[in-house]
N, C-alpha and C. Protein backbone atom coordinates (compact mmCIF):
# COMPACT_ATOMS: atom_id res chain seq x y z
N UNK A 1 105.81 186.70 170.40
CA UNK A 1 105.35 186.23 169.10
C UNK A 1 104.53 184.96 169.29
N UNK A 2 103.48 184.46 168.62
CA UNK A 2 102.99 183.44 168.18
C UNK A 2 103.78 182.22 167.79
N UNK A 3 103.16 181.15 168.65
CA UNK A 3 103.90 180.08 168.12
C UNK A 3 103.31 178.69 168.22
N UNK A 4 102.56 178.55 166.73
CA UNK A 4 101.15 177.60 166.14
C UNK A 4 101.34 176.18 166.59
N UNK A 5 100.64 175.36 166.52
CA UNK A 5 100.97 173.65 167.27
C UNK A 5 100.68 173.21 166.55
N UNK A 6 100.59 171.69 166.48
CA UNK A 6 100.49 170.95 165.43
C UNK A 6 100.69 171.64 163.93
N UNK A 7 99.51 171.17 162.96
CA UNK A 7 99.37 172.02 161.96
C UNK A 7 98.91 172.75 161.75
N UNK A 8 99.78 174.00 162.17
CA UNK A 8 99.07 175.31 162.10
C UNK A 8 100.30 176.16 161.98
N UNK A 9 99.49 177.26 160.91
CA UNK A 9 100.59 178.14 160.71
C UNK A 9 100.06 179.66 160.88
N UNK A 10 101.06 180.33 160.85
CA UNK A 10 100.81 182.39 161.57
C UNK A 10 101.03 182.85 160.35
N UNK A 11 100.01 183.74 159.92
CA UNK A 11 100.44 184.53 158.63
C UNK A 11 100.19 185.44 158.85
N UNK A 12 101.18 186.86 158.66
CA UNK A 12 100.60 187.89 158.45
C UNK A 12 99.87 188.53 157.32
N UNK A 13 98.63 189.43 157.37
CA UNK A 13 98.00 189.59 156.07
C UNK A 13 98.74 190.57 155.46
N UNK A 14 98.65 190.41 154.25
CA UNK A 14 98.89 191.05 153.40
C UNK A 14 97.85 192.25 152.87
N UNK A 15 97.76 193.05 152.75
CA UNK A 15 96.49 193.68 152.52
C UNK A 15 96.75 194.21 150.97
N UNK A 16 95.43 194.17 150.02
CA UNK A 16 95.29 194.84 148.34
C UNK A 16 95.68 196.37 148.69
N UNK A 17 96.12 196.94 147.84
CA UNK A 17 96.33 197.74 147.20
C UNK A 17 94.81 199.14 147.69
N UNK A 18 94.82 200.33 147.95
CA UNK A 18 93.33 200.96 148.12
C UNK A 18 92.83 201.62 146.98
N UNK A 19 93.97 201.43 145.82
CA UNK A 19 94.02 202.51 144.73
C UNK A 19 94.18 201.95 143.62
N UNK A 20 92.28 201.76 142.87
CA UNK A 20 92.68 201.03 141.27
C UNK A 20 93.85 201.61 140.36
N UNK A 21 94.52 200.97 139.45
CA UNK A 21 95.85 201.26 138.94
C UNK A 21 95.39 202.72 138.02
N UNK A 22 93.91 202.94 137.83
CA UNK A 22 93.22 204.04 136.86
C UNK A 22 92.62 205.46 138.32
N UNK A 23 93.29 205.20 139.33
CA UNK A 23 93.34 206.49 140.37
C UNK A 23 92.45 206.15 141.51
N UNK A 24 91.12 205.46 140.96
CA UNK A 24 90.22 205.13 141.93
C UNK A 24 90.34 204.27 143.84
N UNK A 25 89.91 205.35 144.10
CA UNK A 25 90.06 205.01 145.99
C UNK A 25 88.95 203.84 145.62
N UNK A 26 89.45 202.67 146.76
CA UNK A 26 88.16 201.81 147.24
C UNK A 26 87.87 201.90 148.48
N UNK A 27 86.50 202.51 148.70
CA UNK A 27 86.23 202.09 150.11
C UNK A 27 86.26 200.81 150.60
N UNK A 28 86.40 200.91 152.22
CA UNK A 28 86.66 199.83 153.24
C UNK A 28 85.78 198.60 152.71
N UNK A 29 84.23 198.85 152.92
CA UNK A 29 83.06 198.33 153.02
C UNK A 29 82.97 197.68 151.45
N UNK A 30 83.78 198.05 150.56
CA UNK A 30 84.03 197.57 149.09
C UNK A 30 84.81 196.39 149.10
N UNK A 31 85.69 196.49 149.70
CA UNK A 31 87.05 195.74 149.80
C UNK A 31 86.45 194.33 149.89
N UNK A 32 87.45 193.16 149.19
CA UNK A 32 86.95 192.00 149.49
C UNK A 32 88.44 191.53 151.11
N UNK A 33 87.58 190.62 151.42
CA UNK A 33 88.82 190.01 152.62
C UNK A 33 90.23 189.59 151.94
N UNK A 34 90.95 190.09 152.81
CA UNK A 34 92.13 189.17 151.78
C UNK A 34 92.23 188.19 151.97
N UNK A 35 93.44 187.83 151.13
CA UNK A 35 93.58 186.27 151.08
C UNK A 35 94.60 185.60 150.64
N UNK A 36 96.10 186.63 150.83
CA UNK A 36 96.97 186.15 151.34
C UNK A 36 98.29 186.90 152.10
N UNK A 37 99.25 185.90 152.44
CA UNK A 37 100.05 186.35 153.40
C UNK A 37 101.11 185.68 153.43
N UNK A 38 102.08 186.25 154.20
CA UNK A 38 103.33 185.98 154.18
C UNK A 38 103.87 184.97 155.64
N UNK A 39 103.89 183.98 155.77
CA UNK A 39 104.18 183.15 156.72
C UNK A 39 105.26 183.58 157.59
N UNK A 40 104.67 183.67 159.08
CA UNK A 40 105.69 184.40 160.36
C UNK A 40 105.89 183.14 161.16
N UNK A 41 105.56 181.99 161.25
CA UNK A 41 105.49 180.93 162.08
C UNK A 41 104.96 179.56 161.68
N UNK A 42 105.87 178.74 162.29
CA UNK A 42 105.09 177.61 161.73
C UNK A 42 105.13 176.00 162.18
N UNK A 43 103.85 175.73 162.71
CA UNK A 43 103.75 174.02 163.90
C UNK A 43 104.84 173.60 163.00
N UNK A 44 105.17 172.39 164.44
CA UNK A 44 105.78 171.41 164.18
C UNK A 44 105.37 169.90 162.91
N UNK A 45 104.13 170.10 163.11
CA UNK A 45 103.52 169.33 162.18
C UNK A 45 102.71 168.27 162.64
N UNK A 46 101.67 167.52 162.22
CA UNK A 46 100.84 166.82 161.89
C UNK A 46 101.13 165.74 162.90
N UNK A 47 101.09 165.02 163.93
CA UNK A 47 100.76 163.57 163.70
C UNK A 47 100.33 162.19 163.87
N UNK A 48 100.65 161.28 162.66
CA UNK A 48 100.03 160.90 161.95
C UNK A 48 99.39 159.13 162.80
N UNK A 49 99.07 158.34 162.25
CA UNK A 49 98.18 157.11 163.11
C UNK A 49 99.58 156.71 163.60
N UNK A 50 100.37 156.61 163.28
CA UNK A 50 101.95 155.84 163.12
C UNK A 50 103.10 156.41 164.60
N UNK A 51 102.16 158.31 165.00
CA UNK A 51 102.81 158.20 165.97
C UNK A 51 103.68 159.13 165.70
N UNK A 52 104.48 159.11 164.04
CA UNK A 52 104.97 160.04 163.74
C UNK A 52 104.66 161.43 163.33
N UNK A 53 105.59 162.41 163.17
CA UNK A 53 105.18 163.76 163.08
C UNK A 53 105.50 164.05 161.81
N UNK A 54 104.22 164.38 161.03
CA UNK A 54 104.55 164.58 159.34
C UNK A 54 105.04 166.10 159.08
N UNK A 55 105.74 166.16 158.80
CA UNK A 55 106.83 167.39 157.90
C UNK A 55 105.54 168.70 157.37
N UNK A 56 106.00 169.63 157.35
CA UNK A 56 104.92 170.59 156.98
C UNK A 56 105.67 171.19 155.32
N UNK A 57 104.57 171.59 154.60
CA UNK A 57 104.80 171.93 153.16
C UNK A 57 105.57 173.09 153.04
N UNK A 58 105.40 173.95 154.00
CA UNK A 58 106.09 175.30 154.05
C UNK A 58 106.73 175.61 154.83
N UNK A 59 107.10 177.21 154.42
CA UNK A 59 108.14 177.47 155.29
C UNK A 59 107.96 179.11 155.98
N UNK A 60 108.37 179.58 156.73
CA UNK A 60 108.61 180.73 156.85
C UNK A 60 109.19 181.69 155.98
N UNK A 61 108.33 182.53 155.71
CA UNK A 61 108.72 183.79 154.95
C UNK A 61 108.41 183.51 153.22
N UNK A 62 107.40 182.14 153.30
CA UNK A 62 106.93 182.21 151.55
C UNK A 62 105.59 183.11 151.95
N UNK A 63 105.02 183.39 150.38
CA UNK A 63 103.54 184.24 150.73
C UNK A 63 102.56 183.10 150.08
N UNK A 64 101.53 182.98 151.23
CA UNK A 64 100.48 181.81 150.36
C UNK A 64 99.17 182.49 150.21
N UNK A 65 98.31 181.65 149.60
CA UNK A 65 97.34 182.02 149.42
C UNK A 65 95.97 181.01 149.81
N UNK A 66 95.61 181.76 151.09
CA UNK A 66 95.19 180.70 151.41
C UNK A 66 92.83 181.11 151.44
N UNK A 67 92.26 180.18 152.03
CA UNK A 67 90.94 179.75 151.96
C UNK A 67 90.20 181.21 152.42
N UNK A 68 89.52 182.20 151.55
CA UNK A 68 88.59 183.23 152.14
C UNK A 68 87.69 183.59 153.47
N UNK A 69 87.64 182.28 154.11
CA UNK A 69 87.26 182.76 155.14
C UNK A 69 87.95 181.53 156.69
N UNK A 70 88.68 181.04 156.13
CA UNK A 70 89.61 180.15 156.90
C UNK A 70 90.24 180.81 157.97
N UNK A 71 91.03 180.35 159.24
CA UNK A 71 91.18 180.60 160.09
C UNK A 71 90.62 181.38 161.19
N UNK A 72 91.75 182.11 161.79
CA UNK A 72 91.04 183.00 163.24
C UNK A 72 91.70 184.04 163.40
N UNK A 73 91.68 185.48 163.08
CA UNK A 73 92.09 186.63 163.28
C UNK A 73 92.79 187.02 164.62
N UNK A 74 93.98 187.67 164.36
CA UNK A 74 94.53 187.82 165.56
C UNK A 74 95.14 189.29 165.70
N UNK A 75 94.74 190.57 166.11
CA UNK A 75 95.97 191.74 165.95
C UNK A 75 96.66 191.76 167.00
N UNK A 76 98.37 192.47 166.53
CA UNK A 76 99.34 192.23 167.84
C UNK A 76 99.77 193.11 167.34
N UNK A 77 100.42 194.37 168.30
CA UNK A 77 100.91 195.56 168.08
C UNK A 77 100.69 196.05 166.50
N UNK A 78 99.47 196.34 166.16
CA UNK A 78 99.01 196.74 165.21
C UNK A 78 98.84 196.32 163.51
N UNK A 79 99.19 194.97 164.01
CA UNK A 79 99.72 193.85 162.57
C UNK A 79 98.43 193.10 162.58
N UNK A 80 97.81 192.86 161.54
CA UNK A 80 96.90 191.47 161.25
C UNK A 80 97.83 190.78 161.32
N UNK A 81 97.40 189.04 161.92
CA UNK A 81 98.17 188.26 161.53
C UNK A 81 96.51 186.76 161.65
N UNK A 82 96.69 185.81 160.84
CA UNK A 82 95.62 184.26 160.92
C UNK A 82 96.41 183.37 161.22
N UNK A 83 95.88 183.07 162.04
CA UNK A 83 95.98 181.58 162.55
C UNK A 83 95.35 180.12 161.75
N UNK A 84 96.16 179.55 160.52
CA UNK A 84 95.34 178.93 159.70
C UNK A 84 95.76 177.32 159.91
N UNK A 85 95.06 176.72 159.66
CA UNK A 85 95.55 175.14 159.61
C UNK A 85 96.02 174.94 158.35
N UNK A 86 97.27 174.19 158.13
CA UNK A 86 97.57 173.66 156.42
C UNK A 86 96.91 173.27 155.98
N UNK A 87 96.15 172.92 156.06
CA UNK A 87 94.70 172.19 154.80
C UNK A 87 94.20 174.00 154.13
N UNK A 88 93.78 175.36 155.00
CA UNK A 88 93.48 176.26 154.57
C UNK A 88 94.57 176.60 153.82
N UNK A 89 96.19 176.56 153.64
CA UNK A 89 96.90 177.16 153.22
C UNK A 89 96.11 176.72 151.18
N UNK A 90 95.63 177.02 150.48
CA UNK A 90 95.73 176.41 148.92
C UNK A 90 97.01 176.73 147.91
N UNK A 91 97.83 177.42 148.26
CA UNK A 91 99.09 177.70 146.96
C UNK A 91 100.38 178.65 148.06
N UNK A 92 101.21 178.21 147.31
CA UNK A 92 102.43 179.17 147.51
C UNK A 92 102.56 180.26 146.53
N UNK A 93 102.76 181.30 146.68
CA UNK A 93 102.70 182.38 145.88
C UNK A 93 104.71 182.69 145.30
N UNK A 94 104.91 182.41 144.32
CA UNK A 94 106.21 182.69 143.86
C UNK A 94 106.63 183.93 143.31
């Protein structure tokens, strides 16, 4: 498994749905990127001028939603998973 440094966290993607709720298939080439995921890993954290290591916002196993074209793609035994920095993470998904 992956295991991010500093601030950086492993998400696996989540992928939309292929089938509007009214029957319609979307092709691939339609599809927008996704853009969010469910957190598999996660740095130690940040740190800061002080020396110390700042605490990270999340956690493993919330789903966020993070920056459209942020991070770095990674597949591992057949899973998307991004490699994103916390600044890309923008929301926790509840």
């Amino acid at each position: 498994m992956l295991k991010p440094l500093g601030d950086r966290i492993v998400v696996k993607v989540i992928e939309d749905t292929e089938q509007t709720s009214g029957g319609i298939f979307i092709p691939d080439s339609a599809k927008e990127k996704p853009q969010k995921g469910e957190i598999v890993a996660v740095g130690l954290g940040k740190i800061n001028d002080k020396g110390e290591r700042e605490p990270m916002d999340v956690t493993v196993g919330q789903t966020v939603l993070y920056a459209k074209y942020a991070g770095t793609d990674i597949k591992m035994d057949g899973t998307e998973y991004k490699i994103l920095s916390i600044k890309d993470a923008l929301a926790i998904i509840e």
